[in-house]
N, C-alpha and C. Protein backbone atom coordinates (compact mmCIF):
# COMPACT_ATOMS: atom_id res chain seq x y z
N UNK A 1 19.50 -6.45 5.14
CA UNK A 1 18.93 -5.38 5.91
C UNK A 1 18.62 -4.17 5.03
N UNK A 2 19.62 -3.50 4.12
CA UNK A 2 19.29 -2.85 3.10
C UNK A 2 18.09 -2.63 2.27
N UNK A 3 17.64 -4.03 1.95
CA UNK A 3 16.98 -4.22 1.15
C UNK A 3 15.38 -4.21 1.49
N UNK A 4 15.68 -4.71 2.80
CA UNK A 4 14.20 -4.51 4.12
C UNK A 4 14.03 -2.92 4.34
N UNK A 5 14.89 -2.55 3.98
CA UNK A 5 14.80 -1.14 4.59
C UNK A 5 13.95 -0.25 3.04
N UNK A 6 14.85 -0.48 2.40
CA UNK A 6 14.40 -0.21 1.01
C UNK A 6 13.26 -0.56 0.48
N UNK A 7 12.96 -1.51 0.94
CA UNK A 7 11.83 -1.54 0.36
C UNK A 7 10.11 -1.17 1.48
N UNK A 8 10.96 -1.12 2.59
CA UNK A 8 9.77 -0.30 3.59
C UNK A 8 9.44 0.98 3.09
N UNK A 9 10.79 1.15 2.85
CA UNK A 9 10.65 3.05 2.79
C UNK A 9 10.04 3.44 1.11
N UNK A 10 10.42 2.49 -0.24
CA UNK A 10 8.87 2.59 -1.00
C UNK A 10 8.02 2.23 -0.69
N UNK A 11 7.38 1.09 0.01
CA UNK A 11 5.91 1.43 0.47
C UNK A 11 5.48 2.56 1.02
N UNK A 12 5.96 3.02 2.17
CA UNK A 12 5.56 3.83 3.14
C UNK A 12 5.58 5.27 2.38
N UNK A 13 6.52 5.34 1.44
CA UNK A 13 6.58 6.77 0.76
C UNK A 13 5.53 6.59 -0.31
N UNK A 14 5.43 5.49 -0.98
CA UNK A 14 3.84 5.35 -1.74
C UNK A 14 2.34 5.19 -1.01
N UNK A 15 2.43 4.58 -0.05
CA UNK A 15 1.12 4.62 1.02
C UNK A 15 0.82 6.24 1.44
N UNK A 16 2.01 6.56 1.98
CA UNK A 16 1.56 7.79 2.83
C UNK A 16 1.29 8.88 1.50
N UNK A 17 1.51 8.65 -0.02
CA UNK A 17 1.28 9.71 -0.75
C UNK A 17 -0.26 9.47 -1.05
N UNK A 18 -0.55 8.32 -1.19
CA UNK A 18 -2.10 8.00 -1.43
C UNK A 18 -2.88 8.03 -0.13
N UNK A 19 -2.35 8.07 0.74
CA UNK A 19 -3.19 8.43 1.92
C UNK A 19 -3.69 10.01 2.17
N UNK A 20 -2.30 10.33 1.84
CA UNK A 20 -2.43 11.83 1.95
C UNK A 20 -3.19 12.76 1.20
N UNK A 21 -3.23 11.85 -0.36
CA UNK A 21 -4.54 12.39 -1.13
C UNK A 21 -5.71 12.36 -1.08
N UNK A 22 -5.96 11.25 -0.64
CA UNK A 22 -7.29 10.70 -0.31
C UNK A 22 -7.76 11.60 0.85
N UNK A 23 -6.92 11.58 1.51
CA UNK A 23 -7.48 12.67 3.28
C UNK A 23 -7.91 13.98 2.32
N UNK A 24 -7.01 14.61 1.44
CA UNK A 24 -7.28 16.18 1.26
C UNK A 24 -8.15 15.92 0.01
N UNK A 25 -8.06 15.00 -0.90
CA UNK A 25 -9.73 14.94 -1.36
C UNK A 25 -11.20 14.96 -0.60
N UNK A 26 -10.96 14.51 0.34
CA UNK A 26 -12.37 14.13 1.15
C UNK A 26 -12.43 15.17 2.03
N UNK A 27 -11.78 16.10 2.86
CA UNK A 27 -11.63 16.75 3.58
C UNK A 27 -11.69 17.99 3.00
N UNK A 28 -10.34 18.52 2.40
CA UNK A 28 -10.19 20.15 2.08
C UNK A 28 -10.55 20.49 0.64
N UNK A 29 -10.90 19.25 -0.57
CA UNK A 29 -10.90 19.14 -2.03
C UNK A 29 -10.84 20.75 -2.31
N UNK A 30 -9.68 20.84 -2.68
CA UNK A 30 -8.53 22.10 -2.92
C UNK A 30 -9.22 22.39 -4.17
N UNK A 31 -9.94 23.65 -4.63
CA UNK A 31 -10.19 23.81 -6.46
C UNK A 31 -8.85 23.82 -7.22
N UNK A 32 -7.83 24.24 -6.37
CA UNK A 32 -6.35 24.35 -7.78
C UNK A 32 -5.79 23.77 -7.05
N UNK A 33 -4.85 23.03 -7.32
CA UNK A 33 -3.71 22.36 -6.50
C UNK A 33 -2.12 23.04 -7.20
N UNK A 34 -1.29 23.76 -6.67
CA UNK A 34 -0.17 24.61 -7.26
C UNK A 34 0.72 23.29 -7.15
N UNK A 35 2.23 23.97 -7.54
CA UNK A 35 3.70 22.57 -8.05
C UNK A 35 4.21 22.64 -6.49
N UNK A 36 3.65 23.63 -5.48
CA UNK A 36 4.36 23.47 -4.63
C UNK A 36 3.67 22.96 -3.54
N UNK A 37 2.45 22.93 -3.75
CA UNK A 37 1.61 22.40 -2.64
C UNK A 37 2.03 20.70 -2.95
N UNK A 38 1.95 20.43 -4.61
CA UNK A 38 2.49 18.88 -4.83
C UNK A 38 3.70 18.60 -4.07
N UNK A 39 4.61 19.76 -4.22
CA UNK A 39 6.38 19.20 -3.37
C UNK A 39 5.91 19.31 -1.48
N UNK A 40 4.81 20.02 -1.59
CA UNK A 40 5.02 19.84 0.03
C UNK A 40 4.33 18.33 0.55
N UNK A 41 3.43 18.35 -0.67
CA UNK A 41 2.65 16.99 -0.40
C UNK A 41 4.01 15.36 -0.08
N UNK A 42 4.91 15.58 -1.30
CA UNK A 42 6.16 14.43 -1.66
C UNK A 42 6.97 15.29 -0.39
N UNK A 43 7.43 16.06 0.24
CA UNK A 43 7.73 16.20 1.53
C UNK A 43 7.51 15.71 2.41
N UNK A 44 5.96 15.37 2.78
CA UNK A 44 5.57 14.92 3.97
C UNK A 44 5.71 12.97 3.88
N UNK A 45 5.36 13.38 2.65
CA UNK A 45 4.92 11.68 2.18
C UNK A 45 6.68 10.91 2.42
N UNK A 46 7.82 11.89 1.93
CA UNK A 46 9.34 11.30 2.72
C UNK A 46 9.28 11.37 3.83
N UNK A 47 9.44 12.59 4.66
CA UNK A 47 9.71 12.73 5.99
C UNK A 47 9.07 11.19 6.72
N UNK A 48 7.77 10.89 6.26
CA UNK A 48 7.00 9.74 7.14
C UNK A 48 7.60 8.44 6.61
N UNK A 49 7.68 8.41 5.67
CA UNK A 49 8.64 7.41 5.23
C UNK A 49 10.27 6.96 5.35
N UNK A 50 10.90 8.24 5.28
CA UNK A 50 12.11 7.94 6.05
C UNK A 50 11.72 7.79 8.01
N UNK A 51 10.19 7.86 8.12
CA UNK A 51 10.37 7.69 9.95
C UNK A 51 9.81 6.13 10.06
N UNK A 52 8.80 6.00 9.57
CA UNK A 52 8.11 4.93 9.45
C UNK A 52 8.67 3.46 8.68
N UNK A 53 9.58 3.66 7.91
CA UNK A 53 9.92 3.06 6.41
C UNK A 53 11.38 2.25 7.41
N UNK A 54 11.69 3.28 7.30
CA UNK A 54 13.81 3.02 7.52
C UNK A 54 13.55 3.31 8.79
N UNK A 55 13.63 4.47 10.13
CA UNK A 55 14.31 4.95 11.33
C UNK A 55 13.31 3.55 12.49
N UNK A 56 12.00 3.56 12.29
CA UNK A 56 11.13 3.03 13.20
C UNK A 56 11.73 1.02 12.51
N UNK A 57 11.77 0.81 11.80
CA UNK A 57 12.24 -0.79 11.13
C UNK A 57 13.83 -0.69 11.90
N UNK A 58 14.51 -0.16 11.36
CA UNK A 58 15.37 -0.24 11.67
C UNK A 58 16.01 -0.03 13.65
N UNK A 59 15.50 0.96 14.14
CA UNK A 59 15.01 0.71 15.45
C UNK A 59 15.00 -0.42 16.33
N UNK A 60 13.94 -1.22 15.96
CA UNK A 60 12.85 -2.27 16.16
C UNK A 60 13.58 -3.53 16.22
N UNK A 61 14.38 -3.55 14.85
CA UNK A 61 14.55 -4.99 14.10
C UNK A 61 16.07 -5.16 14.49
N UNK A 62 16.93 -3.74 13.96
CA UNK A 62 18.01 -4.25 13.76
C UNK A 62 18.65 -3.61 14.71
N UNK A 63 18.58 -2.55 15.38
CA UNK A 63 19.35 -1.86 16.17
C UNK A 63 19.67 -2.29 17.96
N UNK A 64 20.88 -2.43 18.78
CA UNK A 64 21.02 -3.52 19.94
C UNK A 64 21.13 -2.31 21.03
N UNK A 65 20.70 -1.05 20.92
CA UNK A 65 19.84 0.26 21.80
C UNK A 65 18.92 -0.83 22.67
N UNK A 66 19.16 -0.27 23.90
CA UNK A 66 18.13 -0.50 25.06
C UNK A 66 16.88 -0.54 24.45
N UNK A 67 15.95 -0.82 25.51
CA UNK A 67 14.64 -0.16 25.19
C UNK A 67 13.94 1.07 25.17
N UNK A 68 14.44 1.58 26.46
CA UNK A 68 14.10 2.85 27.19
C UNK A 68 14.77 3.96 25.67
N UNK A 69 15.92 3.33 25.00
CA UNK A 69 16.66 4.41 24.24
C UNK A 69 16.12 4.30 23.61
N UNK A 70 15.57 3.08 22.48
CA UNK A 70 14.43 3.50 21.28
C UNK A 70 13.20 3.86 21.59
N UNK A 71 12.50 3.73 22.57
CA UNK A 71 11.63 4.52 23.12
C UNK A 71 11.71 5.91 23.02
N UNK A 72 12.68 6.79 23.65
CA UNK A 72 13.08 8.29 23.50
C UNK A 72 13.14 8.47 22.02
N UNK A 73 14.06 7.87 21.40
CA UNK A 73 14.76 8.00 20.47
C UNK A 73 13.23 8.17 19.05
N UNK A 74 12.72 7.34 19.52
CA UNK A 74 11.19 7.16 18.74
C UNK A 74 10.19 7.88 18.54
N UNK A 75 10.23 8.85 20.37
CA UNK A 75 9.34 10.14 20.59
C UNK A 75 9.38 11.29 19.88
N UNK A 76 11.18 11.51 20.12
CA UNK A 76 11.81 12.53 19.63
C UNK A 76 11.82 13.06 18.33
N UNK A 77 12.12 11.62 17.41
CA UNK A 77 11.98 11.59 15.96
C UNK A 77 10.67 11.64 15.96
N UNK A 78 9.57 10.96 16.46
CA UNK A 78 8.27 11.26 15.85
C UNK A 78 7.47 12.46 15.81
N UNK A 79 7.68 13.06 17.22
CA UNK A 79 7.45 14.97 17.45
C UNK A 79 8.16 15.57 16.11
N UNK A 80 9.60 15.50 16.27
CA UNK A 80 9.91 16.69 15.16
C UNK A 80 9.25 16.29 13.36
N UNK A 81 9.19 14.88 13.62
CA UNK A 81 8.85 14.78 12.12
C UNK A 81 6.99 15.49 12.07
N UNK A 82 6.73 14.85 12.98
CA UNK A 82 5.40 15.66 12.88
C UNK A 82 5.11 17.07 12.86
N UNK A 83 5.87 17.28 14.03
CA UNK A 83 6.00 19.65 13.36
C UNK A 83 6.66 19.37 12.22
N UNK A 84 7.16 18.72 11.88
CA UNK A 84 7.95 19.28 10.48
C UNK A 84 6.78 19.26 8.90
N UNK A 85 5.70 17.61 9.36
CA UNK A 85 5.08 17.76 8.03
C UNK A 85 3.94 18.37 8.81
N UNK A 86 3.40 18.97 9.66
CA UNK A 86 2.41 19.70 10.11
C UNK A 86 3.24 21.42 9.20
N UNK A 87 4.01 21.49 9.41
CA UNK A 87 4.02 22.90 9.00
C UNK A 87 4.78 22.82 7.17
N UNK A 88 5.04 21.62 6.92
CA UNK A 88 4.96 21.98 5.11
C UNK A 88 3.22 21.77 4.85
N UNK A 89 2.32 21.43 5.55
CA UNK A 89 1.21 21.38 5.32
C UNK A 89 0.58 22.44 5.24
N UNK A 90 0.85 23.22 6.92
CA UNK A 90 0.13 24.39 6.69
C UNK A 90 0.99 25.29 8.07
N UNK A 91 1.84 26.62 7.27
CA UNK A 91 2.31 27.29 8.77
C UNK A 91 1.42 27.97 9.63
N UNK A 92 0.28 28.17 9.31
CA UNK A 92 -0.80 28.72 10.48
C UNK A 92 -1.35 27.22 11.44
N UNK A 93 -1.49 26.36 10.95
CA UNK A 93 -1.91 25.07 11.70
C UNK A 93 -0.11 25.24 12.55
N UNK A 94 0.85 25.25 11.75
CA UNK A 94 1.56 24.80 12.81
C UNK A 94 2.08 25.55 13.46
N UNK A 95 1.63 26.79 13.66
CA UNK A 95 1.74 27.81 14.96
C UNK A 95 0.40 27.62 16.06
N UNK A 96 -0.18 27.43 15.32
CA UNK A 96 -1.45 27.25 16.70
C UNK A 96 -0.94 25.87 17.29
N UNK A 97 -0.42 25.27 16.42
CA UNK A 97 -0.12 23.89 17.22
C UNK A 97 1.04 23.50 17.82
N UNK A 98 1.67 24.45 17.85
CA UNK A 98 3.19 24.66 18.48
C UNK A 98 2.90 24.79 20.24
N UNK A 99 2.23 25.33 20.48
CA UNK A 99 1.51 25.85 22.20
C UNK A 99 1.56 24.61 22.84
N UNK A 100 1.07 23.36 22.06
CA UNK A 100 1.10 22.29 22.47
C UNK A 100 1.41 21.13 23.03
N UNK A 101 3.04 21.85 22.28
CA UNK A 101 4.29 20.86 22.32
C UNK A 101 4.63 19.77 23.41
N UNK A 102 4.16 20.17 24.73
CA UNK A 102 4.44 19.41 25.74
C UNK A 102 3.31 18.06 26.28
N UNK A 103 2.86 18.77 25.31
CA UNK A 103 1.50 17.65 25.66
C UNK A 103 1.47 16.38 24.37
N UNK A 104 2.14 16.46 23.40
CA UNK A 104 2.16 16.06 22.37
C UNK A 104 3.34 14.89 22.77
N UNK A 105 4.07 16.22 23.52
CA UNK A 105 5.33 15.09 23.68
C UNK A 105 5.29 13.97 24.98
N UNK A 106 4.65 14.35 25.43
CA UNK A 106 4.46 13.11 26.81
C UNK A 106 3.15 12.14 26.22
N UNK A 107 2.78 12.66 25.62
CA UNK A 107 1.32 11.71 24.48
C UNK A 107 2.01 10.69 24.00
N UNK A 108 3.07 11.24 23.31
CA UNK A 108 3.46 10.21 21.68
C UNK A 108 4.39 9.01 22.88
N UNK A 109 5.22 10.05 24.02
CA UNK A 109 5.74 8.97 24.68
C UNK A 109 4.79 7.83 25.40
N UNK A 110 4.15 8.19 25.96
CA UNK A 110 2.98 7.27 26.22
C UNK A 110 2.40 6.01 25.40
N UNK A 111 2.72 6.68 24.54
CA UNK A 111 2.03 6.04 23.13
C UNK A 111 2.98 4.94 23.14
N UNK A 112 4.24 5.39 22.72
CA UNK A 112 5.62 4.47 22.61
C UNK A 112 5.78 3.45 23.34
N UNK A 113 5.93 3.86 24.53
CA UNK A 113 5.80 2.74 25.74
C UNK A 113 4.94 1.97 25.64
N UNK A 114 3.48 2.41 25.43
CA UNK A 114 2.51 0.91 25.15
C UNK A 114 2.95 0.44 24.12
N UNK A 115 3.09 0.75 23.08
CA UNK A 115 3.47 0.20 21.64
C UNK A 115 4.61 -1.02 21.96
N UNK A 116 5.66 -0.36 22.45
CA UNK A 116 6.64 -1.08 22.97
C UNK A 116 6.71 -2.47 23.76
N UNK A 117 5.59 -2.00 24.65
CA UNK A 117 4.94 -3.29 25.57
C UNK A 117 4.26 -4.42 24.44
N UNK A 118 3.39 -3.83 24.14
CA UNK A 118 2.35 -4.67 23.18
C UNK A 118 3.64 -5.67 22.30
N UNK A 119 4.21 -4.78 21.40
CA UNK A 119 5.25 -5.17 20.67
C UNK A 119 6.25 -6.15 20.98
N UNK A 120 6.25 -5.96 22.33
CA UNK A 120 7.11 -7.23 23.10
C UNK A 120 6.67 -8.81 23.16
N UNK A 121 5.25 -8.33 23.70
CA UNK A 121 4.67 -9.12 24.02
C UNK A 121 4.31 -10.02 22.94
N UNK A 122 3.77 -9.08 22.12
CA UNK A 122 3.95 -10.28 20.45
C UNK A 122 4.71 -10.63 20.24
N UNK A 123 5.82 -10.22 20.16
CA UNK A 123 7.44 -11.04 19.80
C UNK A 123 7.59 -11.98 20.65
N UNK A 124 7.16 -11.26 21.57
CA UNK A 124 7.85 -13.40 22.58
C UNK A 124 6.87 -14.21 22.53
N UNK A 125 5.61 -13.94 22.03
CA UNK A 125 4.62 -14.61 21.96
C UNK A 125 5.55 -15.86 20.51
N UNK A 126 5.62 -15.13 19.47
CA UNK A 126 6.16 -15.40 18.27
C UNK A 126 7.45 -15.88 18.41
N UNK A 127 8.23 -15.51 18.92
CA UNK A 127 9.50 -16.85 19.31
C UNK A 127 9.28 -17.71 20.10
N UNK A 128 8.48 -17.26 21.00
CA UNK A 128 8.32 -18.81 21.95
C UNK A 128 7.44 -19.41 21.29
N UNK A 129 6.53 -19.62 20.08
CA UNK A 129 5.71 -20.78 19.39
C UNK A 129 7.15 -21.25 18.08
N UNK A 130 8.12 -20.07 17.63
CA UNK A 130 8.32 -21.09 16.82
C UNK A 130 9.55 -21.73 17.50
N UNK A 131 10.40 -21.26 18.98
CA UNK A 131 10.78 -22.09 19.51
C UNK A 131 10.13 -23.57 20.06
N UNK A 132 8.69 -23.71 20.37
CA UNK A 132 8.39 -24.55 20.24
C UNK A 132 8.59 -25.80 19.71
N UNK A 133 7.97 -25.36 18.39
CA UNK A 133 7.85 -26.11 17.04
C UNK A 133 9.29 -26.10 16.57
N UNK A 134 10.46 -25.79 17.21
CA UNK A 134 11.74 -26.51 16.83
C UNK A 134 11.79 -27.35 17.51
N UNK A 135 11.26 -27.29 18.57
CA UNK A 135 11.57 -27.96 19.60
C UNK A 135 10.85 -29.78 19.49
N UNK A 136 10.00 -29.68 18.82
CA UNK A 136 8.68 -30.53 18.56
C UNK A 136 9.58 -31.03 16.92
N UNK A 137 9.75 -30.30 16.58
CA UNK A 137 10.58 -31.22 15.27
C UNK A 137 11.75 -32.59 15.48
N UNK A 138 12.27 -31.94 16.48
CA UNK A 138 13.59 -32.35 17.15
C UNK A 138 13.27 -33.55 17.71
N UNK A 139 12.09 -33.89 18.09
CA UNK A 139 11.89 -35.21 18.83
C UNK A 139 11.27 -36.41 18.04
């Protein structure tokens, strides 16, 4: 489990750093880039990675939480991580976008719940074929 985890959370902390460049090349192409705009950049690029990498895998895969609880549990962490790398990004974006909060937060839950559904639905899709095919071996 460690090791699943570990190694989500370097991808996701290397994806989300090349994602994140690529967006502010194409978008804001900064003329100077300062050492701290880089640490806020490796800020965001953890925060999403310890959410995405380790908290959301681990969640999902390994954790025996209800549904309804990783659901909340999923919203909650995903709101604050998002004000959190919304405002190492930029604290004027994340005051105008603070007003919001309630709408963000019944969004992402929304979001969750389908995710959740969908997510189900593939999984039993995916154990019930390779229960199948044990089943089909066996005879």
């Amino acid at each position: 489990m460690f090791k699943h985890l570990r190694n989500n959370f370097t991808q996701a902390f290397g994806g989300t750093l090349i994602w994140l460049i690529i967006l502010i090349t194409v978008f804001i192409t900064p003329k100077n880039i300062t050492l701290i705009f880089l640490w806020r950049l490796i800020g965001i690029a953890l925060i999403l990675a310890i959410i995405f990498g380790v908290i959301y895998t681990y969640l999902w895969e390994y954790s025996i939480f209800k549904a309804s609880t990783n659901i909340i549990i999923s919203t909650v962490i995903n709101v604050l991580a998002g004000f959190g790398s919304v405002y190492l990004f930029s604290s004027e974006m994340f005051s105008r976008l603070i007003a919001y909060t309630p709408y963000i937060l019944v969004t992402t839950l929304i979001g969750h719940i389908v995710g959740f559904y969908l997510y189900s639905k593939f999984s039993n899709k995916k154990l019930a074929k390779d229960i199948n095919m044990k089943l089909e071996m066996k005879k």
